[in-house]
C-alpha atoms as a PDB file:
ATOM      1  CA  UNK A   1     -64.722  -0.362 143.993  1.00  0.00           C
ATOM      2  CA  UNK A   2     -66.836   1.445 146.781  1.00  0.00           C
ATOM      3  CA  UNK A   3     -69.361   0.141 148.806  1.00  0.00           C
ATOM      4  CA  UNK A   4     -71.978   2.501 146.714  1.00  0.00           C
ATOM      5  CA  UNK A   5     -70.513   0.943 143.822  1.00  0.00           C
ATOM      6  CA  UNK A   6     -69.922  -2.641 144.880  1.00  0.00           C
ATOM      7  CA  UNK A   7     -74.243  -2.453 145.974  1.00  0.00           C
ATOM      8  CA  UNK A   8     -75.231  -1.114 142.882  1.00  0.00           C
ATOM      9  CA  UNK A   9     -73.741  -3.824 140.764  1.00  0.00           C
ATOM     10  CA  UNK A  10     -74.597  -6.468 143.075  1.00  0.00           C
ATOM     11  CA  UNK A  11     -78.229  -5.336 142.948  1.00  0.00           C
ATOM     12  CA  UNK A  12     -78.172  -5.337 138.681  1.00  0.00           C
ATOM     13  CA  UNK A  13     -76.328  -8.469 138.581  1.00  0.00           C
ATOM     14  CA  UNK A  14     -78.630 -10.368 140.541  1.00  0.00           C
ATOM     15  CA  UNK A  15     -81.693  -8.402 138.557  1.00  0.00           C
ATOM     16  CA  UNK A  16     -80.311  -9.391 135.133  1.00  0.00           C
ATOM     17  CA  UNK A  17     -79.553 -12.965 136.248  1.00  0.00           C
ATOM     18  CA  UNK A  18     -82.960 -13.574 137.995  1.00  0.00           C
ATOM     19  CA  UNK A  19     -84.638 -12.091 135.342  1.00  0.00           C
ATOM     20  CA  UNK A  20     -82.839 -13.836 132.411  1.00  0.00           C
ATOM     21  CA  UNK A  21     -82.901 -17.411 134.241  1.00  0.00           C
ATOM     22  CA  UNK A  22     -86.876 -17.108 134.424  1.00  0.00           C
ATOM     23  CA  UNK A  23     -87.819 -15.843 131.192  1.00  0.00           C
ATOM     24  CA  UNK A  24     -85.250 -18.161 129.045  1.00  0.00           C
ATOM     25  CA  UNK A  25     -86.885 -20.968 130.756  1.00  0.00           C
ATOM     26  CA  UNK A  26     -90.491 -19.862 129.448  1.00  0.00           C
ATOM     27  CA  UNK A  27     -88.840 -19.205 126.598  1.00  0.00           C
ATOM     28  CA  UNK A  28     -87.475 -22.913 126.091  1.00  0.00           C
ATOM     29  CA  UNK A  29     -90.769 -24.458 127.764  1.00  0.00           C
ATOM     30  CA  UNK A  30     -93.026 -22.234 125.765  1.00  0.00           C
ATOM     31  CA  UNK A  31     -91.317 -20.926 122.158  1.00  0.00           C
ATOM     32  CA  UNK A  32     -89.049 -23.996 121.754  1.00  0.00           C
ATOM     33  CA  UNK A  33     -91.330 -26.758 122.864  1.00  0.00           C
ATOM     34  CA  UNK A  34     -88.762 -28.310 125.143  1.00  0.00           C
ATOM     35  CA  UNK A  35     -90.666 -29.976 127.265  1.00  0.00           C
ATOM     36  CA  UNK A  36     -88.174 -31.672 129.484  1.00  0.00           C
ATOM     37  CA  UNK A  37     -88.395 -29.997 133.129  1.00  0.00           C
ATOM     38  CA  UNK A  38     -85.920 -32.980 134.724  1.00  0.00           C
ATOM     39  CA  UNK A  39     -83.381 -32.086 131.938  1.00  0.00           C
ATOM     40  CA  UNK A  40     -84.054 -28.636 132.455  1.00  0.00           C
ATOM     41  CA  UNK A  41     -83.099 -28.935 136.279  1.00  0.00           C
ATOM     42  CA  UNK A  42     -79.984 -31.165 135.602  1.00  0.00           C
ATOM     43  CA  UNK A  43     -78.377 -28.890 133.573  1.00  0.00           C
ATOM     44  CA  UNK A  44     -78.689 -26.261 136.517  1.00  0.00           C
ATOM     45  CA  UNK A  45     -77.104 -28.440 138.647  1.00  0.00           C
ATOM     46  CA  UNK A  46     -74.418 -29.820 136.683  1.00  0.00           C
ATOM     47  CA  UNK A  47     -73.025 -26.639 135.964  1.00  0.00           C
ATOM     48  CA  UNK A  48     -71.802 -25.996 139.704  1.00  0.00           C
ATOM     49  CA  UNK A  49     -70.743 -29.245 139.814  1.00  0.00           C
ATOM     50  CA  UNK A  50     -67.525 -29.813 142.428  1.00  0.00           C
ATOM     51  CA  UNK A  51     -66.471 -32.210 144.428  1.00  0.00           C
ATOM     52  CA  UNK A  52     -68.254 -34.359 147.166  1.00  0.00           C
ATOM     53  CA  UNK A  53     -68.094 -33.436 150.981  1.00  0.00           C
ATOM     54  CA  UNK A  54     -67.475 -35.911 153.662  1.00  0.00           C
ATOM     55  CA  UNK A  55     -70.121 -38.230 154.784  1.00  0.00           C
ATOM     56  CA  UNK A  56     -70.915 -37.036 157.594  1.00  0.00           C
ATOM     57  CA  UNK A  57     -71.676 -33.786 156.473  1.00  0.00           C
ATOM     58  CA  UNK A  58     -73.407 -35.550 153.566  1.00  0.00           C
ATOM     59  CA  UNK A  59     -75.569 -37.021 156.039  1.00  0.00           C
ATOM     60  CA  UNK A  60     -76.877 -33.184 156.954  1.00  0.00           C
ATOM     61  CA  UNK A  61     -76.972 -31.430 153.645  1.00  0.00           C
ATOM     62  CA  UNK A  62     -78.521 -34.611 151.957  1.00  0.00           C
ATOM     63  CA  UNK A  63     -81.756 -33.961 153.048  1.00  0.00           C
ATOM     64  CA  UNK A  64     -81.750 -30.298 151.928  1.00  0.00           C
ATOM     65  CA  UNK A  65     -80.032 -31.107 148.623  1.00  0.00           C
ATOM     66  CA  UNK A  66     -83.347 -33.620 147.933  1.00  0.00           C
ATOM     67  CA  UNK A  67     -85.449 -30.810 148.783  1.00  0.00           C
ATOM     68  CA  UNK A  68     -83.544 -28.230 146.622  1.00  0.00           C
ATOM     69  CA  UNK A  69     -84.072 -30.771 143.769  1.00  0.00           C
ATOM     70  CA  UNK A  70     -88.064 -31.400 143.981  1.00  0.00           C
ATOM     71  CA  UNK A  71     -88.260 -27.444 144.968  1.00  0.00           C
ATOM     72  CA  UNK A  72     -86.478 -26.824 141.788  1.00  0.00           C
ATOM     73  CA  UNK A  73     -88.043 -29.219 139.626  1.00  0.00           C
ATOM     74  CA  UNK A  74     -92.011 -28.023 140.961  1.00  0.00           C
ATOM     75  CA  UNK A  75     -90.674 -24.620 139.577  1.00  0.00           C
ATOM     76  CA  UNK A  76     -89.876 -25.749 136.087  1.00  0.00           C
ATOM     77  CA  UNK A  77     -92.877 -28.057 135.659  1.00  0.00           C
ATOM     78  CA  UNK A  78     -95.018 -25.071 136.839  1.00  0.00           C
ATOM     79  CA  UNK A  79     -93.522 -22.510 134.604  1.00  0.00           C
ATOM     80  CA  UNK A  80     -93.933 -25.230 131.511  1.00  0.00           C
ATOM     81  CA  UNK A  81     -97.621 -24.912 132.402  1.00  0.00           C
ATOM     82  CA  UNK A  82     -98.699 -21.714 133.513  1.00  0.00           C
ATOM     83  CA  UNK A  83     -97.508 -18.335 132.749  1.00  0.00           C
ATOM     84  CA  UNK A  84     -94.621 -16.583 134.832  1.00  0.00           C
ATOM     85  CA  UNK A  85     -97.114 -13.666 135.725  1.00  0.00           C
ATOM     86  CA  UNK A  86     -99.042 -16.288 137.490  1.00  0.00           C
ATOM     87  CA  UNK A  87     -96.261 -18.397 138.859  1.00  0.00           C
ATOM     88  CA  UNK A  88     -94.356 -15.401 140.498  1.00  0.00           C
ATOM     89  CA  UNK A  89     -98.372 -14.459 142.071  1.00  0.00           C
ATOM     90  CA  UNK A  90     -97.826 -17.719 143.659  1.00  0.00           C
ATOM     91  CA  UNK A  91     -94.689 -17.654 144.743  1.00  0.00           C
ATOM     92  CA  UNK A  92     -95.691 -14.644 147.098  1.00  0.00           C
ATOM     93  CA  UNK A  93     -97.508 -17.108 149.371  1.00  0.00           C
ATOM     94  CA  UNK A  94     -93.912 -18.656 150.122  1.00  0.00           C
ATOM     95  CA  UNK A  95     -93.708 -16.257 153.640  1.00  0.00           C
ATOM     96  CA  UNK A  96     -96.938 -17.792 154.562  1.00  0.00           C
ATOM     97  CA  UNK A  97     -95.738 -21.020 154.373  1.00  0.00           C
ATOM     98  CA  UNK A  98     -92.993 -20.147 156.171  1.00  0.00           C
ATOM     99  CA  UNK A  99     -94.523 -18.834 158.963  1.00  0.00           C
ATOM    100  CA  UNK A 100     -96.672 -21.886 159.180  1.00  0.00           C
ATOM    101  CA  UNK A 101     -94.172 -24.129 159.691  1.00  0.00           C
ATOM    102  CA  UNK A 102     -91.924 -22.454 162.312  1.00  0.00           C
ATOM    103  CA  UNK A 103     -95.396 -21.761 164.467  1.00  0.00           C
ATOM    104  CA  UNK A 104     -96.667 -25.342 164.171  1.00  0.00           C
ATOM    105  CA  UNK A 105     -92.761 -27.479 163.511  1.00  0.00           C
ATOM    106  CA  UNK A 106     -90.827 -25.052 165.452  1.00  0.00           C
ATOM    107  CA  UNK A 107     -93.159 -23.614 167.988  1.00  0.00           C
ATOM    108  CA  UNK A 108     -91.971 -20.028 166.941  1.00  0.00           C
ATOM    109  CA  UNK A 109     -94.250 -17.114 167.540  1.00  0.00           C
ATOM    110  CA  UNK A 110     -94.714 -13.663 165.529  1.00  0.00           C
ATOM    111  CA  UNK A 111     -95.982 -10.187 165.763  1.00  0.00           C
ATOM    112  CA  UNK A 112     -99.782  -9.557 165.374  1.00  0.00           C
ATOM    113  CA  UNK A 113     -98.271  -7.670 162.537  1.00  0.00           C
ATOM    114  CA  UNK A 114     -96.860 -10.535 160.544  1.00  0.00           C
ATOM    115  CA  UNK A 115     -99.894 -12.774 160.822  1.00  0.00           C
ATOM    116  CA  UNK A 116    -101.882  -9.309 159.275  1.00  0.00           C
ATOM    117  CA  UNK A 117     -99.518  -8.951 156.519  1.00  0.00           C
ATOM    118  CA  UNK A 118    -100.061 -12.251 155.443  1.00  0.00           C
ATOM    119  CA  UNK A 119    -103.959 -11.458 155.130  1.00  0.00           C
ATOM    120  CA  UNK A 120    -103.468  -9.972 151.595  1.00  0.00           C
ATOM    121  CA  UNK A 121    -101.223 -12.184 150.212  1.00  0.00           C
ATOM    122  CA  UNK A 122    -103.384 -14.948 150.736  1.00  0.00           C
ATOM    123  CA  UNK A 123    -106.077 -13.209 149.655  1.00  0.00           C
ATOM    124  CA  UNK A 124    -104.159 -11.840 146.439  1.00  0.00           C
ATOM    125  CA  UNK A 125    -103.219 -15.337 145.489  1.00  0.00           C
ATOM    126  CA  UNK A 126    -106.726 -16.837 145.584  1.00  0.00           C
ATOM    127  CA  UNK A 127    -108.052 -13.823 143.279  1.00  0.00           C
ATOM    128  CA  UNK A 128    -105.313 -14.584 140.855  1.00  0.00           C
ATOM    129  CA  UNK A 129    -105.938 -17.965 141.250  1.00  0.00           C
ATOM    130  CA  UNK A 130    -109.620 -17.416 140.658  1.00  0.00           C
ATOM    131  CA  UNK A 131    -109.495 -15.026 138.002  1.00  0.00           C
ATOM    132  CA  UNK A 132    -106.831 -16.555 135.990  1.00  0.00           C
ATOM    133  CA  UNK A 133    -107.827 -17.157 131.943  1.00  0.00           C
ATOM    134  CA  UNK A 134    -105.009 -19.478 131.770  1.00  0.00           C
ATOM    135  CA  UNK A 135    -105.018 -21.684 134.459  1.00  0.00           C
ATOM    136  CA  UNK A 136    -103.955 -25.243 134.333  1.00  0.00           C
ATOM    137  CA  UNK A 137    -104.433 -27.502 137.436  1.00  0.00           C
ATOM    138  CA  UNK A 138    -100.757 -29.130 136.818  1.00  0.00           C
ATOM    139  CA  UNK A 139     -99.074 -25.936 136.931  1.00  0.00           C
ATOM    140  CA  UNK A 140    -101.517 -24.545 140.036  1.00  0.00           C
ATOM    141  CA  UNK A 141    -100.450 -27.428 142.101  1.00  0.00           C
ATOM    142  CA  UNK A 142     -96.924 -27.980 141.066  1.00  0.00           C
ATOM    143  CA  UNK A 143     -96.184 -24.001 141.902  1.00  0.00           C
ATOM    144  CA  UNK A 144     -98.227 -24.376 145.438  1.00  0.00           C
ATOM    145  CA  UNK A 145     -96.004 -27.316 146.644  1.00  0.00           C
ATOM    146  CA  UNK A 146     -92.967 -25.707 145.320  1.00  0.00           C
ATOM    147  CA  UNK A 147     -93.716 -22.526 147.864  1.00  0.00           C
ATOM    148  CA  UNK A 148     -94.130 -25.758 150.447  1.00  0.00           C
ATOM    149  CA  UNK A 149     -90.972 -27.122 149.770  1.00  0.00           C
ATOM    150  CA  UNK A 150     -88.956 -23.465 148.884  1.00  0.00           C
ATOM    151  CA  UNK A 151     -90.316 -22.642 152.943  1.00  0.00           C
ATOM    152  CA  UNK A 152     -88.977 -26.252 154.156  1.00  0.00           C
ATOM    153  CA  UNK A 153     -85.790 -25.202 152.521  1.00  0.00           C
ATOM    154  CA  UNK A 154     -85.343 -22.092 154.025  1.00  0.00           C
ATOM    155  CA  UNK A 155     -86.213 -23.625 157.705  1.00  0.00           C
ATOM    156  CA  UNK A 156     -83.453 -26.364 157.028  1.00  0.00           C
ATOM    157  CA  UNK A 157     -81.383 -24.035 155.681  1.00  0.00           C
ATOM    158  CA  UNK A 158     -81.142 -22.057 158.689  1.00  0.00           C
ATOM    159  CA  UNK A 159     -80.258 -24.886 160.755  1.00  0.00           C
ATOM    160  CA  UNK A 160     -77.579 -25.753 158.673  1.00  0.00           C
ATOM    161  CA  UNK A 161     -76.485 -22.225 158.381  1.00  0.00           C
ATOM    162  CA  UNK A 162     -76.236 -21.581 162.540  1.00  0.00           C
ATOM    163  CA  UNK A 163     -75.944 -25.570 163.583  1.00  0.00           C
ATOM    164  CA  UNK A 164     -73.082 -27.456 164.210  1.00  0.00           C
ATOM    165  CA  UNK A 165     -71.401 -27.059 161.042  1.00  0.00           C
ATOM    166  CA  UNK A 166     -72.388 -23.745 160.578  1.00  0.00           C
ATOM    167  CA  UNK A 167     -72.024 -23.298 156.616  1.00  0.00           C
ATOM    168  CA  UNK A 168     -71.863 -20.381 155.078  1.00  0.00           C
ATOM    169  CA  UNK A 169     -74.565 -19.444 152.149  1.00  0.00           C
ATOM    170  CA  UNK A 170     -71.710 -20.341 149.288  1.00  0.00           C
ATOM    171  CA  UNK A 171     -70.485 -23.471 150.932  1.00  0.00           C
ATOM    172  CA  UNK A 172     -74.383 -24.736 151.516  1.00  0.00           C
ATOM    173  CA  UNK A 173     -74.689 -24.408 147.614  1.00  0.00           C
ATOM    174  CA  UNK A 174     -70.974 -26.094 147.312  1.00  0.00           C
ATOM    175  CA  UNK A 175     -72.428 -29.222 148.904  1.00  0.00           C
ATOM    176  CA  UNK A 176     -76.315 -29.256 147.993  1.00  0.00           C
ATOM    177  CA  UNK A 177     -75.429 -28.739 144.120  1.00  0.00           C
ATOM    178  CA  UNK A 178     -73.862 -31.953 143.344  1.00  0.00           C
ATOM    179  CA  UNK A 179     -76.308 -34.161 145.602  1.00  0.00           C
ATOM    180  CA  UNK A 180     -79.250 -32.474 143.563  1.00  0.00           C
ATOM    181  CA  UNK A 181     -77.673 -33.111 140.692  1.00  0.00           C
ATOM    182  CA  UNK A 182     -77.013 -36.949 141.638  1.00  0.00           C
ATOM    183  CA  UNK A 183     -80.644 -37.207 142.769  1.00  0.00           C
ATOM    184  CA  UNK A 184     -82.458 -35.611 139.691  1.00  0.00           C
ATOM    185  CA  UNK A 185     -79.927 -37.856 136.998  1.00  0.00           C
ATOM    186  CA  UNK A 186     -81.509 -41.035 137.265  1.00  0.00           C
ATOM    187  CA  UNK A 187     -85.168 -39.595 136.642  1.00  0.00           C
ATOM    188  CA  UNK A 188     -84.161 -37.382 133.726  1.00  0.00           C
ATOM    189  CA  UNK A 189     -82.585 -40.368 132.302  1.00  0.00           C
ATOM    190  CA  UNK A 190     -85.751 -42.374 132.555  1.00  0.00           C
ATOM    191  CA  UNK A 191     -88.699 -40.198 132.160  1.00  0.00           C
ATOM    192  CA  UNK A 192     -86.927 -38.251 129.272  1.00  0.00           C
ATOM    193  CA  UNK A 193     -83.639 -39.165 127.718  1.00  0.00           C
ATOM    194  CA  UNK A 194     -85.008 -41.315 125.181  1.00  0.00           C
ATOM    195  CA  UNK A 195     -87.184 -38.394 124.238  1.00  0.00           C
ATOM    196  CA  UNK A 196     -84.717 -35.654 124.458  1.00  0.00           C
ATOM    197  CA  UNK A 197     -82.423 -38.094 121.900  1.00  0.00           C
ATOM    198  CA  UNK A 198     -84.780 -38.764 119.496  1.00  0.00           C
ATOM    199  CA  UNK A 199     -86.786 -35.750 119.110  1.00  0.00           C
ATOM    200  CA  UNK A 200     -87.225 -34.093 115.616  1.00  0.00           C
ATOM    201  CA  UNK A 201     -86.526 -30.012 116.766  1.00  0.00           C
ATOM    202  CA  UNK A 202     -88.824 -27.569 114.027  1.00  0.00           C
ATOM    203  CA  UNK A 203     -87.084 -24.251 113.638  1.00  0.00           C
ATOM    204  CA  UNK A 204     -84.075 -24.699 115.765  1.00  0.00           C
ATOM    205  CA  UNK A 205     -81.293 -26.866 115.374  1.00  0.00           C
ATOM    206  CA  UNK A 206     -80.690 -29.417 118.040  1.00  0.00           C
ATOM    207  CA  UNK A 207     -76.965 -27.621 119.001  1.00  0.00           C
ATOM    208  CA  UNK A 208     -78.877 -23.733 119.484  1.00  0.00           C
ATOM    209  CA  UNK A 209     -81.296 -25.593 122.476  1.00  0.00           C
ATOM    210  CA  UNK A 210     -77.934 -27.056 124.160  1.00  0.00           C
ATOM    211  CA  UNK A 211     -76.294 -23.851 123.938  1.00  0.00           C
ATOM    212  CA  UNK A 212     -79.695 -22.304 125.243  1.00  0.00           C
ATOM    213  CA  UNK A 213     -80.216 -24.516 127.943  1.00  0.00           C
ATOM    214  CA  UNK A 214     -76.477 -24.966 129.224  1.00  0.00           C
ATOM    215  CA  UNK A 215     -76.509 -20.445 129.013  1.00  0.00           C
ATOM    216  CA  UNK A 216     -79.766 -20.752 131.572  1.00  0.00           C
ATOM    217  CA  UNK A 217     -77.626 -23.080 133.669  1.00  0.00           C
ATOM    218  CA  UNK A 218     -74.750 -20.939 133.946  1.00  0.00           C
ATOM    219  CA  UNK A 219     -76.386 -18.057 134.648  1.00  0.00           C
ATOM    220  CA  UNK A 220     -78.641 -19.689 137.047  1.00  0.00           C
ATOM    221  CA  UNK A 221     -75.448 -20.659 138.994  1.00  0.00           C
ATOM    222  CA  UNK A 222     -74.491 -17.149 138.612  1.00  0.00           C
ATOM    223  CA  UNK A 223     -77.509 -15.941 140.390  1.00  0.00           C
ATOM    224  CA  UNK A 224     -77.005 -17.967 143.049  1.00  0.00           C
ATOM    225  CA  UNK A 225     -73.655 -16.124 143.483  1.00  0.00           C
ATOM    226  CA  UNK A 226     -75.251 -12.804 143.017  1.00  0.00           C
ATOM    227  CA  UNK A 227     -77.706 -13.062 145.552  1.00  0.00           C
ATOM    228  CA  UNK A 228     -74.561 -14.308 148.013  1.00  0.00           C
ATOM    229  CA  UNK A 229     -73.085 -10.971 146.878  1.00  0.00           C
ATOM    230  CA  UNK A 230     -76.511  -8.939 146.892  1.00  0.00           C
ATOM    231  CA  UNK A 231     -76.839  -9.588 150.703  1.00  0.00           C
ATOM    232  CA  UNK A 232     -72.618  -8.925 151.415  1.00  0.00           C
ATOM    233  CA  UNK A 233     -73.306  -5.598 149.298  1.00  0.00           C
ATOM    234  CA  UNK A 234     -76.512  -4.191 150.619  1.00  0.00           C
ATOM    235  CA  UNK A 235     -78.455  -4.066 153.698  1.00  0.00           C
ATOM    236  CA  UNK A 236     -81.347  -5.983 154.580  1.00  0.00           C
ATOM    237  CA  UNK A 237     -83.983  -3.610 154.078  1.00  0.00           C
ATOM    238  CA  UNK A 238     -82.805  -2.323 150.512  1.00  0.00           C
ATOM    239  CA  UNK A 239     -82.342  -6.670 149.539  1.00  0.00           C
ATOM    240  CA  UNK A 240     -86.077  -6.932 150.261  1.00  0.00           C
ATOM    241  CA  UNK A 241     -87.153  -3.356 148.889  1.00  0.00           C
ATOM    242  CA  UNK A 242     -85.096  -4.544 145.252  1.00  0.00           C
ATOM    243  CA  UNK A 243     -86.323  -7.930 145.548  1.00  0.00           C
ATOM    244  CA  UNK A 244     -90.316  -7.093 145.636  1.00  0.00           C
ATOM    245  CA  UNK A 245     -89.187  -4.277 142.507  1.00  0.00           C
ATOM    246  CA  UNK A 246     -87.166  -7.424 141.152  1.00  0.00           C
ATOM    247  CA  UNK A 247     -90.765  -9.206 140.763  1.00  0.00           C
ATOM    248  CA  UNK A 248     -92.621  -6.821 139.393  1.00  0.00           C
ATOM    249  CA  UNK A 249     -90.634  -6.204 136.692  1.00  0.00           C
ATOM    250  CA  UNK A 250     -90.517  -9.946 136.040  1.00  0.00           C
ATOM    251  CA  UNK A 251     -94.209  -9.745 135.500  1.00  0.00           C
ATOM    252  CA  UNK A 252     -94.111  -6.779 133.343  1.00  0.00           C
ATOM    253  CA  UNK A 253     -91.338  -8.355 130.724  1.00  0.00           C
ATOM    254  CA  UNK A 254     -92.976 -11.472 131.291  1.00  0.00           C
ATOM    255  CA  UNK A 255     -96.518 -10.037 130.168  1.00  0.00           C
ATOM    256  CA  UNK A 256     -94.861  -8.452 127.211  1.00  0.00           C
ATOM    257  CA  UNK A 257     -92.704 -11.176 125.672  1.00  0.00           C
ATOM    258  CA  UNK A 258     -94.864 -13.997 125.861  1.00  0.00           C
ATOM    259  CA  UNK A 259     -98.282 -12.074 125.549  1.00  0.00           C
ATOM    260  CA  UNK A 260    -100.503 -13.762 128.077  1.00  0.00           C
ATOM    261  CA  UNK A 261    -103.884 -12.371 129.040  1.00  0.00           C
ATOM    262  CA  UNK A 262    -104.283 -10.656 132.367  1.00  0.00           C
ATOM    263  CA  UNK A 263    -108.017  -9.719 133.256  1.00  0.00           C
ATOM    264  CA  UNK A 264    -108.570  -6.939 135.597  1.00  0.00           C
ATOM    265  CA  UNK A 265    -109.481  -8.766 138.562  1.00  0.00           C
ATOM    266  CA  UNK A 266    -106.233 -11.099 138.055  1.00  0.00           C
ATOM    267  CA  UNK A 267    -104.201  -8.203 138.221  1.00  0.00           C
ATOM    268  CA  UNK A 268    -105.366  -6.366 141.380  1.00  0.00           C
ATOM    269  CA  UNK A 269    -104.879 -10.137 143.278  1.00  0.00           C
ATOM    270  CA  UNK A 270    -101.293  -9.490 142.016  1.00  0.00           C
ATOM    271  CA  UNK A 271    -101.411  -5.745 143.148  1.00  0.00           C
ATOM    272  CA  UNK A 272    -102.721  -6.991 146.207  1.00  0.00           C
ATOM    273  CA  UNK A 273    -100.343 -10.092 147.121  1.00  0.00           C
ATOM    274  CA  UNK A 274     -97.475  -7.696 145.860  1.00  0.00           C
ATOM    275  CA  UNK A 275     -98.825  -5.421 148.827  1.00  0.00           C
ATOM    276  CA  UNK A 276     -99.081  -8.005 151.587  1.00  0.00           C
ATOM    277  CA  UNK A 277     -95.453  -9.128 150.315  1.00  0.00           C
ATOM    278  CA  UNK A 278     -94.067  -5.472 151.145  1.00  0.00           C
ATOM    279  CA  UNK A 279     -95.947  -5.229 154.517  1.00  0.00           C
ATOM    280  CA  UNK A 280     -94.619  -8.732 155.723  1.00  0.00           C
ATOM    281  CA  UNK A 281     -91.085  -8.180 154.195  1.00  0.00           C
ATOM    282  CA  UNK A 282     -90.869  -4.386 156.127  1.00  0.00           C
ATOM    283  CA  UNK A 283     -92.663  -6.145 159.402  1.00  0.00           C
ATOM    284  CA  UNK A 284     -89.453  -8.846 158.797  1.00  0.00           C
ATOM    285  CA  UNK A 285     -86.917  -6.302 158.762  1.00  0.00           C
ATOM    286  CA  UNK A 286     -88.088  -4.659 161.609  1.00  0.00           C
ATOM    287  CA  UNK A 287     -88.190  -7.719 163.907  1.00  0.00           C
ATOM    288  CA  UNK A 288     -84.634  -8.326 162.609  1.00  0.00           C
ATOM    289  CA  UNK A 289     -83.204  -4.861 163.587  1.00  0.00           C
ATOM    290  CA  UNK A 290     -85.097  -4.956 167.157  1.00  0.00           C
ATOM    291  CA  UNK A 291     -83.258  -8.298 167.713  1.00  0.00           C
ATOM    292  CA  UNK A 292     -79.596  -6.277 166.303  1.00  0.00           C
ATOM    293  CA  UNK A 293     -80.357  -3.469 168.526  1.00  0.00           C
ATOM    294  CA  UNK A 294     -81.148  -6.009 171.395  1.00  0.00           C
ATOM    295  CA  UNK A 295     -77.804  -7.661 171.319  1.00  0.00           C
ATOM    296  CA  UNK A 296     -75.978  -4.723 170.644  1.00  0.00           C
ATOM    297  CA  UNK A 297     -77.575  -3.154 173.568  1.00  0.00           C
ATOM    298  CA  UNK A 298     -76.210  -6.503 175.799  1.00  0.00           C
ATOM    299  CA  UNK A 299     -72.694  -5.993 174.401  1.00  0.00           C
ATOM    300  CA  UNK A 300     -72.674  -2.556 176.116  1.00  0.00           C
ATOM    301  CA  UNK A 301     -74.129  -3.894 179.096  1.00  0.00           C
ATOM    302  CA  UNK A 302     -71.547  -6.537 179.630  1.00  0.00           C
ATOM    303  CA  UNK A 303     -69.193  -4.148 178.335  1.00  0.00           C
ATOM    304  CA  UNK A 304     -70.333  -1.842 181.199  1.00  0.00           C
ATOM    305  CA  UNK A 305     -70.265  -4.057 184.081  1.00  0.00           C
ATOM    306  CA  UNK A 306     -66.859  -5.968 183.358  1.00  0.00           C
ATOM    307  CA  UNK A 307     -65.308  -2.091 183.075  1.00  0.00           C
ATOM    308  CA  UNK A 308     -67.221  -1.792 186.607  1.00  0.00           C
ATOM    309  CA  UNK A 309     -65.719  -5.215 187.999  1.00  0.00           C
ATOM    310  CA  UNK A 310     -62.275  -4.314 186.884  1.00  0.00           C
ATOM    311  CA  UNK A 311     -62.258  -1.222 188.608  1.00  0.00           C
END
């Protein structure tokens, strides 16, 4: 396979998978009535389930893996509540987040252009918020903190991924999948087993919702992979160009499965946090490839001057 080739299915697979993984969970939330979000999340991370690490590298992803598993379960509980047009609106205030915390936790400063790009995606969420016909406080909040904790995973993640043991993106989900599995067991056992056992299921037998549910897990541990892949396969600007398409197109299919109302108003604050999310992602890129430049450019310099010493 070429490296054309090898990008373009990279960039489908992780499409279909991201795509299927949110709108079978509305699906199961909303058309099946199976309202179980902690079951919901166990299933995703039983499926990669391997073998524990070491302690002491317990001891470092542990603390990631608990924040994978609230991150995770925020999402579910959201998407049970609110439609996915206005949960992925919300998710675009994740960079913002982000940003906050590595200026204030990290002491990290940005371009003037990074804090403007953020301008209208703040902005875009609020008039979604605002504007939204069905809004439900539950889902509002528990999609909010998720963008909190998805932005304290990606800080911690970076750590791990450039600290001591410096993990790679596979092995980091290798270790944080069974610890978030571990963590969420006990409350899915309490706040729902009993429910999930006994429930009567109306037009859908009880084995089609397993096979549903354990489907969404698998591929949800396949788009895990893909975007592992996506990144290998592509470059950085075209993974952030396909991944603000990637949204939009969840909102569109999203929108025409499950039929929610969008007012005019509540779409431009998507139009316009969509917008802000495409001026902070090309403003990212660009501080990225000054920094590869940068060191390339010292390479050649030390290059230079131990060709200059040796002579």
């Amino acid at each position: 396979m070429s490296a054309g080739q090898a990008a373009v299915v990279s960039i489908l697979l992780w499409w279909v998978t991201n795509i299927f993984t949110v709108i079978a969970n509305k699906w199961i939330f909303q058309i099946l009535q199976f309202a179980y979000p902690l079951t919901l999340t166990g299933v995703f991370k039983a499926v990669p389930f391997v073998q524990i690490p070491l302690a002491n590298c317990l001891t470092n992803v542990f603390p990631l893996a608990l924040i994978f598993f609230v991150n995770i379960i925020l999402g579910n509980i959201s998407l049970r509540f609110i439609p996915v047009s206005f949960m992925q609106t919300i998710k675009s205030a994740v960079p913002a987040f982000t940003v906050l915390l590595q200026v204030f936790g990290l002491g990290m400063t940005f371009p003037r252009g990074t804090y403007l790009a953020l301008v209208p995606v703040v902005g875009g969420v609020a008039m979604a918020t605002a504007t939204e016909v069905n809004f439900e406080m539950i889902g509002f909040t528990c999609a909010l903190v998720a963008c909190l904790t998805t932005a304290v995973q990606s800080v911690l993640s970076s750590v791990l991924l450039t600290g001591q043991y410096r993990l790679d993106s596979v092995n980091l989900l290798y270790y944080m999948a069974p610890l978030a599995f571990l963590v969420n067991l006990p409350f899915a056992y309490y706040f729902e087993a009993e429910d999930v056992m006994n429930r009567s299921y109306v037009d859908v037998s009880a084995h089609e919702i397993v096979l549903l549910l354990f489907l969404s897990g698998f591929v949800a541990f396949l788009l895990n992979l893909s975007v592992f892949f996506a990144i290998k396969s592509t470059s950085a600007l075209t993974f952030t160009v396909f991944g603000n398409l990637k949204v939009v197109i969840v909102i569109l299919l999203s929108v025409i499965i499950f039929q929610n109302e969008i007012t005019a108003y509540n779409g431009m604050g998507c139009v316009v946090a969509f917008m802000g999310i495409c001026a902070y992602s090309y403003q990212e890129y660009t501080i990225k490839e000054q920094k590869r430049l940068a060191a390339l450019e010292a390479v050649k310099v030390e290059s230079l001057e131990e060709e200059k010493a040796d002579a």
